[in-house]
Protein backbone atom coordinates (compact mmCIF):
# COMPACT_ATOMS: atom_id res chain seq x y z
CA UNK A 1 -27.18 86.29 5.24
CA UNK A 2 -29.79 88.94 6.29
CA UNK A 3 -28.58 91.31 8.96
CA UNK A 4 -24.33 90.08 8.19
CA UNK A 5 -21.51 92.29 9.29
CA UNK A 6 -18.56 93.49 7.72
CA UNK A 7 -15.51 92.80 9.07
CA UNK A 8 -14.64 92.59 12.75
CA UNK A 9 -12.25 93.32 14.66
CA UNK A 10 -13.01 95.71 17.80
CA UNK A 11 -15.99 94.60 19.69
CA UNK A 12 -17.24 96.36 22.78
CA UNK A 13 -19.40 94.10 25.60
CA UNK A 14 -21.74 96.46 27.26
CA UNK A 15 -23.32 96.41 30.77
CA UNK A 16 -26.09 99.42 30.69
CA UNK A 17 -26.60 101.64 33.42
CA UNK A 18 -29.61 99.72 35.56
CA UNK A 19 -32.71 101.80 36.54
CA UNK A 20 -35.64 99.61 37.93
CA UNK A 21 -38.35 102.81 39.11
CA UNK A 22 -41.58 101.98 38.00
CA UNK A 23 -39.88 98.30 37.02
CA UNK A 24 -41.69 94.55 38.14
CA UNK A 25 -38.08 93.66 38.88
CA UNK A 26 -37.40 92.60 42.44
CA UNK A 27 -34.05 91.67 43.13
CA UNK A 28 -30.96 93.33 44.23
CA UNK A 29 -30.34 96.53 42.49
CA UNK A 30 -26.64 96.50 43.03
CA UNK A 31 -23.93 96.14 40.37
CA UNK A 32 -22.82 92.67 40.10
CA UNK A 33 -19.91 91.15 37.60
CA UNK A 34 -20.87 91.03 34.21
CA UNK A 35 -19.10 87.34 34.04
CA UNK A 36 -21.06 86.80 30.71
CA UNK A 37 -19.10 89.78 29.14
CA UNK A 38 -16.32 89.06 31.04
CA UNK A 39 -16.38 85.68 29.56
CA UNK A 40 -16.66 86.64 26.00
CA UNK A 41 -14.10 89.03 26.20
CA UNK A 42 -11.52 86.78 27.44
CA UNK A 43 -12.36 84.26 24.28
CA UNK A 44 -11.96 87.13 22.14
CA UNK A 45 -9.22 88.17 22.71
CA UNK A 46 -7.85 84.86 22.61
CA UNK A 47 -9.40 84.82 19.23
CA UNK A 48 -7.19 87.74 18.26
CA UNK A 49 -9.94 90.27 18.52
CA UNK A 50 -9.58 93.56 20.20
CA UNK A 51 -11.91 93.46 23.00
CA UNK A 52 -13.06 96.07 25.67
CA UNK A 53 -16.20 95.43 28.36
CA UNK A 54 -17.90 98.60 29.74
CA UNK A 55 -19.71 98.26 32.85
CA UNK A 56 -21.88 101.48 32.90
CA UNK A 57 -23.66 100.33 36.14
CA UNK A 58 -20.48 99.72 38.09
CA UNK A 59 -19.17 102.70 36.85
CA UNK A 60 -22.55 105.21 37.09
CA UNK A 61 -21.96 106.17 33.85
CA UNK A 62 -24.52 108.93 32.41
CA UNK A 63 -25.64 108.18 28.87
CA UNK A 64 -23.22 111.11 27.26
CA UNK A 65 -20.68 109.61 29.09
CA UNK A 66 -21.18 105.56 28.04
CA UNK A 67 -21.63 107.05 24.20
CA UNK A 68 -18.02 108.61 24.85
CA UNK A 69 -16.64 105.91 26.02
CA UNK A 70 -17.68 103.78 23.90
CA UNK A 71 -16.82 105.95 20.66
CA UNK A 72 -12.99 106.15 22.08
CA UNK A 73 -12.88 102.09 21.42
CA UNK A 74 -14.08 102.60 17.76
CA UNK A 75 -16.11 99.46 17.59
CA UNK A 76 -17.16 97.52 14.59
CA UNK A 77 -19.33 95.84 16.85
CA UNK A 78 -20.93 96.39 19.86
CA UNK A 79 -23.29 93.97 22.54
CA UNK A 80 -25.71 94.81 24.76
CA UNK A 81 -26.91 92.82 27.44
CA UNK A 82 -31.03 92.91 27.96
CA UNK A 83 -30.64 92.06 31.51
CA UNK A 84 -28.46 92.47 34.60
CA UNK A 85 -25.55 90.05 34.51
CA UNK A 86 -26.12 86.41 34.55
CA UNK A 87 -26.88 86.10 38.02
CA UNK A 88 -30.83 87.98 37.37
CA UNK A 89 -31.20 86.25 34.04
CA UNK A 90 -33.44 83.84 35.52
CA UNK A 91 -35.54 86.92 37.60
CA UNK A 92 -34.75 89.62 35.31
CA UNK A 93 -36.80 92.99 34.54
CA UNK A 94 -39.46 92.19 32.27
CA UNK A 95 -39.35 95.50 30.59
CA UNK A 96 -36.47 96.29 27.78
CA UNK A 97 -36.34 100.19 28.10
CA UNK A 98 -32.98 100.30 29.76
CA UNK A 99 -31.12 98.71 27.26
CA UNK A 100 -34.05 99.94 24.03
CA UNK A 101 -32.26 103.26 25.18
CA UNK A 102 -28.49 101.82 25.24
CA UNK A 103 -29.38 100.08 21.81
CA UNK A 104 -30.23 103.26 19.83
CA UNK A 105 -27.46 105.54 21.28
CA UNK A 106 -24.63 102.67 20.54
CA UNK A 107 -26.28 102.72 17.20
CA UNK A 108 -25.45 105.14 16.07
CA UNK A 109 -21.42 104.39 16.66
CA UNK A 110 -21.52 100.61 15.16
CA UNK A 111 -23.93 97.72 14.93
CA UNK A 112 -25.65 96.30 18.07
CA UNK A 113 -26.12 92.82 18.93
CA UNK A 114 -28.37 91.71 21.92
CA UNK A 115 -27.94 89.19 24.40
CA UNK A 116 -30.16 87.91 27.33
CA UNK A 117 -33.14 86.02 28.59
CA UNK A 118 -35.47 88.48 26.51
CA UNK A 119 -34.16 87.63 23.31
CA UNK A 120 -33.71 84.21 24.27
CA UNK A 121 -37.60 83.23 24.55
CA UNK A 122 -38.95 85.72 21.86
CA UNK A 123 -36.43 86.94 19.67
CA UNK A 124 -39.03 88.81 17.36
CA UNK A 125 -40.56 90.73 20.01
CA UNK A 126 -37.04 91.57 22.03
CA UNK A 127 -35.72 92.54 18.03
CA UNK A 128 -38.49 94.73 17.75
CA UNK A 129 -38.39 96.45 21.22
CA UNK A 130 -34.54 96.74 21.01
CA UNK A 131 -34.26 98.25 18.08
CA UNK A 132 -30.53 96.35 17.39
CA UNK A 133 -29.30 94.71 14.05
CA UNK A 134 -29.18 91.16 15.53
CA UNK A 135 -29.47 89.19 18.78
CA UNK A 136 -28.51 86.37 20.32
CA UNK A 137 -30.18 83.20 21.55
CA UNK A 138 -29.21 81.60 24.74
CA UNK A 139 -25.43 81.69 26.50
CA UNK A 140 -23.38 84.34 24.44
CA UNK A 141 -19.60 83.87 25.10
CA UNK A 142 -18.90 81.47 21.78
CA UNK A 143 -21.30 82.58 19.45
CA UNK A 144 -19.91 85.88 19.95
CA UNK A 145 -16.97 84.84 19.09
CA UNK A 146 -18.67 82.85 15.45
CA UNK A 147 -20.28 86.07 14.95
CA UNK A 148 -17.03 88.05 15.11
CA UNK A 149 -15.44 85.46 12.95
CA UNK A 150 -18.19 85.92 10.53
CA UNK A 151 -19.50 82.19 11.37
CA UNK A 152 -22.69 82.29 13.58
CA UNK A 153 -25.08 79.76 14.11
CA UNK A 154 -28.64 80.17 13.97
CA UNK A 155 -28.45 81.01 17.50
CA UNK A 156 -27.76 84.61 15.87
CA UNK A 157 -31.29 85.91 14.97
CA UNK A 158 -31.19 89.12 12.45
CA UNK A 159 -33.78 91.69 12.59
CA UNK A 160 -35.66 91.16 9.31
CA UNK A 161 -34.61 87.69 8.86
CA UNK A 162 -38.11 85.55 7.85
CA UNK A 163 -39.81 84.19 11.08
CA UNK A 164 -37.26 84.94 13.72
CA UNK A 165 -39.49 83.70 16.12
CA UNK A 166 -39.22 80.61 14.55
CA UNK A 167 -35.77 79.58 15.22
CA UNK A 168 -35.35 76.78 17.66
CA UNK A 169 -31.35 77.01 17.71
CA UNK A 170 -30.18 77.99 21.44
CA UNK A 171 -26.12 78.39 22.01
CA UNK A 172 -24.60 76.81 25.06
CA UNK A 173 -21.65 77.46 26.26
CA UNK A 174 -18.77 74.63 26.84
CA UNK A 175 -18.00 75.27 29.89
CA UNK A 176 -14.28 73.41 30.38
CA UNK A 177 -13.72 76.19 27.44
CA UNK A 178 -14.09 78.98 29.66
CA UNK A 179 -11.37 80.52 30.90
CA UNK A 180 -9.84 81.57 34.15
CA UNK A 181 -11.26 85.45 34.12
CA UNK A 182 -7.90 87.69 35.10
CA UNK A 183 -10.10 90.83 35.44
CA UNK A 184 -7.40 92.87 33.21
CA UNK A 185 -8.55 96.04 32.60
CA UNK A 186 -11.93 95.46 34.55
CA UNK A 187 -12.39 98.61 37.50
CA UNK A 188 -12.68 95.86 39.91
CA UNK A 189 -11.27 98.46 42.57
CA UNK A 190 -14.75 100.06 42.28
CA UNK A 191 -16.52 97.39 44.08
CA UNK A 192 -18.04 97.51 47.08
CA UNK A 193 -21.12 95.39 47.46
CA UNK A 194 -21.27 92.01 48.68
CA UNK A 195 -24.07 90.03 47.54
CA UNK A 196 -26.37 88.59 49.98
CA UNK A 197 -23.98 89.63 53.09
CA UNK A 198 -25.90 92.06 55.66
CA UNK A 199 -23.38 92.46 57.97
CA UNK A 200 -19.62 94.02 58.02
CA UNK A 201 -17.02 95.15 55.86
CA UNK A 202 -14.58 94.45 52.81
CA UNK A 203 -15.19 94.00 49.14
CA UNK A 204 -17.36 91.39 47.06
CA UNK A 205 -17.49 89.60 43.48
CA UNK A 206 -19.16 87.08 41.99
CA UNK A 207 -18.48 83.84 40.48
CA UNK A 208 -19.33 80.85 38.79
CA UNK A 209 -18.08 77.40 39.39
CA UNK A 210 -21.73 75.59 37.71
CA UNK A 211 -23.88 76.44 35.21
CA UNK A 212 -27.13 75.04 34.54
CA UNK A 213 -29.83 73.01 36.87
CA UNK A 214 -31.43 69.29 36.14
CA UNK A 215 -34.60 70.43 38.07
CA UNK A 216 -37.23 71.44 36.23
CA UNK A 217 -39.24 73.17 39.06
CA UNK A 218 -42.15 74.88 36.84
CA UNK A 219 -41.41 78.61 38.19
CA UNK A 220 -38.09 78.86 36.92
CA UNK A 221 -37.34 81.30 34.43
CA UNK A 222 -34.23 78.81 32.39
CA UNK A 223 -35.50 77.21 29.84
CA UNK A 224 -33.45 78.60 26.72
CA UNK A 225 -30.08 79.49 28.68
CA UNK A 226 -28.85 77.63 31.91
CA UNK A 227 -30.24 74.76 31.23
CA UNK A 228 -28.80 71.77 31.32
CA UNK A 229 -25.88 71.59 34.09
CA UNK A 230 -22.39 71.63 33.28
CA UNK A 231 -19.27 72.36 35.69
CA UNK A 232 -16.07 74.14 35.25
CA UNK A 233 -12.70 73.01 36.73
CA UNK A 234 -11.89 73.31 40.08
CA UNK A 235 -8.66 74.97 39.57
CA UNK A 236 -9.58 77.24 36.71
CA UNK A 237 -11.76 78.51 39.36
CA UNK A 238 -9.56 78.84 42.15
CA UNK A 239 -6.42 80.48 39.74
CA UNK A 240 -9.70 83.49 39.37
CA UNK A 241 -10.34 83.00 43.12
CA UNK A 242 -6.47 83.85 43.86
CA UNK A 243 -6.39 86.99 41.35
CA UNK A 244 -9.91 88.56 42.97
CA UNK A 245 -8.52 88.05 46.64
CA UNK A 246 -5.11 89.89 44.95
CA UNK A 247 -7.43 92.12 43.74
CA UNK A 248 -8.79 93.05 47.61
CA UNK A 249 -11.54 90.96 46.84
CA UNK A 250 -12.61 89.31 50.37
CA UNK A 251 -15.98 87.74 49.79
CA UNK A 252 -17.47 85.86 46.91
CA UNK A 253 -20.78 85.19 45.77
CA UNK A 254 -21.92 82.06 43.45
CA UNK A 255 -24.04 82.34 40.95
CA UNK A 256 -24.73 78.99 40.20
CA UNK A 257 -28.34 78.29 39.97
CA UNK A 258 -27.76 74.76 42.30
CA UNK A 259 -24.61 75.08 44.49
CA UNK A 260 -23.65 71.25 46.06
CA UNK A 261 -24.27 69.30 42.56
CA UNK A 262 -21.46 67.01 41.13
CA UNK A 263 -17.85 67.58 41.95
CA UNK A 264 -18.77 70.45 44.39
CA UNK A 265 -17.62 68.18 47.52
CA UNK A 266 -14.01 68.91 45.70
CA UNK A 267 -14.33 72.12 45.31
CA UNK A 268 -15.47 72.72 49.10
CA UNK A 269 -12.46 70.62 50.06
CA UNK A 270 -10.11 72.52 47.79
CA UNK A 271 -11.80 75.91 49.32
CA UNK A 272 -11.20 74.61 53.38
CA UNK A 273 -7.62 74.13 51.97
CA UNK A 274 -7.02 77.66 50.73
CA UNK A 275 -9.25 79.50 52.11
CA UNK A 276 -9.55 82.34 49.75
CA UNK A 277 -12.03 83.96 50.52
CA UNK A 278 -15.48 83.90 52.01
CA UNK A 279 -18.40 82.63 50.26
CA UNK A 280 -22.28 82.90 49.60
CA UNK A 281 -24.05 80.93 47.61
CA UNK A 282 -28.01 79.45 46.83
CA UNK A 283 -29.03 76.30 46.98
CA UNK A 284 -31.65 73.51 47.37
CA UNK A 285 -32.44 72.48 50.81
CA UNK A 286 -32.71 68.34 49.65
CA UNK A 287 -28.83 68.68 48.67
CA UNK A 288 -27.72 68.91 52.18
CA UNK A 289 -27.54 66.79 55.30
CA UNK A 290 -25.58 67.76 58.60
CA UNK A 291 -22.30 66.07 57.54
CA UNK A 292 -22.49 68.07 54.13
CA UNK A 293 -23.34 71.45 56.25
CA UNK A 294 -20.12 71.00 58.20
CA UNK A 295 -18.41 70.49 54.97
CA UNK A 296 -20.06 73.75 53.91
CA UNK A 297 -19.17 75.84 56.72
CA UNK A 298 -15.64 74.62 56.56
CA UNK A 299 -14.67 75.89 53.27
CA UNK A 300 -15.73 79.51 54.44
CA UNK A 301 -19.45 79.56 53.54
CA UNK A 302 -20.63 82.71 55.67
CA UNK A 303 -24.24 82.99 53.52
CA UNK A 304 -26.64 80.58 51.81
CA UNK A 305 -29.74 80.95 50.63
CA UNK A 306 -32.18 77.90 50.46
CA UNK A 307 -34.79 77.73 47.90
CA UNK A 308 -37.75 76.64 49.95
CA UNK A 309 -40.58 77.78 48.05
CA UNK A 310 -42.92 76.18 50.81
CA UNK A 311 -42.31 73.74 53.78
CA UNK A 312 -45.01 72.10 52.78
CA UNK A 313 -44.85 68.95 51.03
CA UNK A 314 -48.24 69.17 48.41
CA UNK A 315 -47.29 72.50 47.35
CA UNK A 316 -43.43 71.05 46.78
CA UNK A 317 -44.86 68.93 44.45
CA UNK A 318 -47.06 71.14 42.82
CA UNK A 319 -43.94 73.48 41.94
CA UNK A 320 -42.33 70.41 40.75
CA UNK A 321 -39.83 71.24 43.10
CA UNK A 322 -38.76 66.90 43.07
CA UNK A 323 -38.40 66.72 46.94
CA UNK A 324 -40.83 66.80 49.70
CA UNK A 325 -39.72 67.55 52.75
CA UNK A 326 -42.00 68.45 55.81
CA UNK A 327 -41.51 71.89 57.54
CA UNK A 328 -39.96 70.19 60.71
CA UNK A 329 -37.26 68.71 58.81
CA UNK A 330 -36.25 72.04 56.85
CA UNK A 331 -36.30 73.97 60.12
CA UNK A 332 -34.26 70.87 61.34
CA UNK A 333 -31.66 71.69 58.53
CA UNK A 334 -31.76 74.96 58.75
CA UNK A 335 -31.31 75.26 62.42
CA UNK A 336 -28.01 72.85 62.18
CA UNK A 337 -26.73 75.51 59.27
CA UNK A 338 -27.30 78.39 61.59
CA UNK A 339 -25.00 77.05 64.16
CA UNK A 340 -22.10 76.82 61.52
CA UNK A 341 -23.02 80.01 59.60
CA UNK A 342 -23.49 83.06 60.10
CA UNK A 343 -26.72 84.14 57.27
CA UNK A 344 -29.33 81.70 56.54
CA UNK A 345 -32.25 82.21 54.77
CA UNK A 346 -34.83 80.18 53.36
CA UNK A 347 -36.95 81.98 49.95
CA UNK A 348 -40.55 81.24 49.83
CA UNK A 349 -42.63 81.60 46.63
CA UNK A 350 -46.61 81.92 46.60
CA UNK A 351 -47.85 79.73 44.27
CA UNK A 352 -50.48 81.07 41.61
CA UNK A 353 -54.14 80.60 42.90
CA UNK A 354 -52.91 80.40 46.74
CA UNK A 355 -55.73 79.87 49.14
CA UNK A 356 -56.19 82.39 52.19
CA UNK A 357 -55.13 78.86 54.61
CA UNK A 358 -52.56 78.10 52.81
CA UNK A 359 -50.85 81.24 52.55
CA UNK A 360 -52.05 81.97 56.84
CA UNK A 361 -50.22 78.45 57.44
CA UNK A 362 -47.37 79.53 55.78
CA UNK A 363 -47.23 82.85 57.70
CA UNK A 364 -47.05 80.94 61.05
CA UNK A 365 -44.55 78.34 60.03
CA UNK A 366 -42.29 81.56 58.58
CA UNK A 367 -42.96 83.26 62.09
CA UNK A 368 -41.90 80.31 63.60
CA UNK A 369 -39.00 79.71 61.70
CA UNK A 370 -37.81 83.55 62.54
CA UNK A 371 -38.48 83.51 65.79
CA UNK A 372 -35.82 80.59 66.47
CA UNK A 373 -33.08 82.25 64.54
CA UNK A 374 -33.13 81.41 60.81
CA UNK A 375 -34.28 84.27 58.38
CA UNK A 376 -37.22 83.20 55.94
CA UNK A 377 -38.65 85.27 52.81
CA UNK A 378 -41.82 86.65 52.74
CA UNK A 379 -43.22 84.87 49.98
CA UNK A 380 -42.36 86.13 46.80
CA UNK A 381 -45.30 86.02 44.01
CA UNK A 382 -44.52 83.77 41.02
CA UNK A 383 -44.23 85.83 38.15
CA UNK A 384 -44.66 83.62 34.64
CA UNK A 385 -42.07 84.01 33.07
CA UNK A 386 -42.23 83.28 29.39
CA UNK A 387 -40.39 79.92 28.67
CA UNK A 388 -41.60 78.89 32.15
CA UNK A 389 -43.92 76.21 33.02
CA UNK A 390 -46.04 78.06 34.42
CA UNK A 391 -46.35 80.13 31.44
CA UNK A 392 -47.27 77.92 29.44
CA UNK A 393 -49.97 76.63 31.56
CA UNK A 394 -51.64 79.64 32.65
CA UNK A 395 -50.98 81.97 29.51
CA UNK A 396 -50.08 79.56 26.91
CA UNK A 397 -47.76 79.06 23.93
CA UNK A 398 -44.75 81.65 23.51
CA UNK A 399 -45.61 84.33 21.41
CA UNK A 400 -44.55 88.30 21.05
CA UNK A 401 -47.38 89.24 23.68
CA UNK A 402 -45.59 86.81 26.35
CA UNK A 403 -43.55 89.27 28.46
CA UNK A 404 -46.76 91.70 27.96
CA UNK A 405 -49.20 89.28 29.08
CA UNK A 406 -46.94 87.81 32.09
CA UNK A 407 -46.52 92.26 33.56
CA UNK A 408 -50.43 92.11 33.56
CA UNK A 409 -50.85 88.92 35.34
CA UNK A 410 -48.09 90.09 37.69
């Protein structure tokens, strides 16, 4: 097989050291958990593999000093993530020189694998920016562990392997397969932010309890990775809930793309029970009425975010955003949550080709919004994503230009 390794058994799971100057990236700069390292690493080693994840952001670690680090584990293999953590997947940086850099310095210890949205849409061009042997399509954790085994799928792409851009295989995790994360021998005592919390004191995480969304609004960036929506347990989630709050870890944040879907009423029940810790998490707007926001504020929800994208109902649709609901009626909502928590936000988007009244109208109804309590985004410009809908109607087909094309129509 073009691009094979030799035998495996030390594997390192890197998290580079984020930079975003100069970058089209827009969210929060902060460290955040690696849970898709995290993730592989506990399947690893339950694989027998020697395993070690190395968070240079959390850790500020200066390039001599990751390449040091790094060398002391004596990899045979080594992965690099192309984006930061799983949680800006879907909004990452379009630009690879962060982890281009990381890829030829690890190099130079052990082969370098790639995961991350990058690869995921165009695996020739993110091959050829990356400079790595190999890279992964779609949700890494058990491929990883194939590839280790010497038994990948064609969800593994090789550089020099014929057409890479051709392969249609994307991995997906199983998600009842993924294990409670213990955080053993993870420098969780270096954490300090709390995501999406503006307020106060203590110590933050994140974590995942879905993965996955069966919207298909055309903006989203999710096409070849957190796709289709899948759960883990309840308690597999609350045994990792109990170990971060025994860790001094006060606050949570969930990264599911959709929080409310399925079997989240028992997990909100479960969390009113125990109450573990605080929680922050995104969601649709549609999901919730005001017996379901009690509910929420019960089990210690002290932030959401609602993905608005526009109060009004025409340009819903247009986003194929699957509800429409007038701006009254989200204020309505909104207004209710308020009462019962303490941060809510809605996030607007501007759509591409917005009209001056459309975009005035939407000014006033944010304004008003604000002004009676609730926080709402400044629109946020779409940017097309390749692998989005969007995309693919306003710059076309996938290609190896995609990401180049979607920075200039930023």
């Amino acid at each position: 097989m073009a691009g094979s390794l030799d035998r495996i058994e030390r594997i390192s799971l890197v998290n580079p050291r984020w930079d975003f100057d100069g970058s089209h990236y827009w969210a929060c700069r902060d460290p955040h958990l690696p849970l898709e390292l995290l993730y592989s690493q506990a399947l690893l080693r339950e694989a027998g593999f020697t395993a070690s994840v190395v968070d240079a952001h959390l850790e500020q670690l200066s390039p001599e000093a990751l390449v040091e680090q790094v060398a002391d584990l004596r990899p045979d293999l080594v992965v690099v993530t192309s984006a930061p953590t799983y949680l800006f997947w879907r909004c990452c940086q379009p630009e690879m020189d962060i982890p281009a850099a990381v890829c030829r310095q690890l190099g130079e210890l052990a082969p370098v694998v790639a995961i991350g949205p990058h690869g995921s849409a165009t695996p020739g061009y993110a091959l050829e920016q990356l400079g790595c042997r190999g890279l992964i399509r779609g949700e890494p954790e058990q491929e990883i562990v194939r590839l280790a085994s010497g038994h990948p799928t064609a969800a593994t792409v090789w550089a020099g392997q014929p057409g890479p851009a051709q392969s249609s295989e994307v991995a997906m995790a199983n998600m009842s397969a993924l294990p409670a994360l213990d955080f053993r021998d993870y420098p969780l005592e270096l954490r300090t932010h709390r995501h999406h919390l503006f307020w106060g004191e203590g110590r933050g995480a994140e974590v995942e309890f879905s993965r996955g969304c069966p919207y298909v609004c055309n903006f989203c960036n999710r096409r070849f990775f957190r796709g289709r929506y899948r759960q883990r347990p309840v308690e597999r989630l609350m045994s990792e809930l109990r170990v971060l709050r025994a860790r001094g870890i006060d606050y949570v944040y969930f990264i599911d793309e959709v929080f409310g879907l399925g079997r989240c009423a028992g997990l909100l029940h479960r969390l009113a029970e125990d109450r573990a810790v605080q929680f922050g998490c995104e969601t649709r707007i549609d999901l919730w009425d005001e017996k379901r926001l009690d509910s929420l504020a019960a089990a210690g929800c002290v932030s959401v975010e609602f993905g608005l994208e526009s109060p009004f109902p025409d340009v819903q649709s247009s986003l194929n955003k699957r509800f429409r609901i007038d701006g009254d009626r989200i204020l309505e909502l909104m207004l209710y949550a308020k009462a019962r928590i303490p941060w809510v936000q809605g996030d607007m988007m501007e759509p591409p080709g917005a009209s001056e009244e459309l975009l005035r109208k939407t000014e006033e109804w944010r304004q008003e919004a604000i002004a009676r309590g609730v926080w709402v985004s400044d629109p946020i410009k779409a940017f097309l994503y390749p692998g989005t809908g969007l995309h693919d109607q306003l710059i076309g087909p996938l290609d190896d230009r995609s990401w180049i094309r979607a920075r200039e129509r930023s």
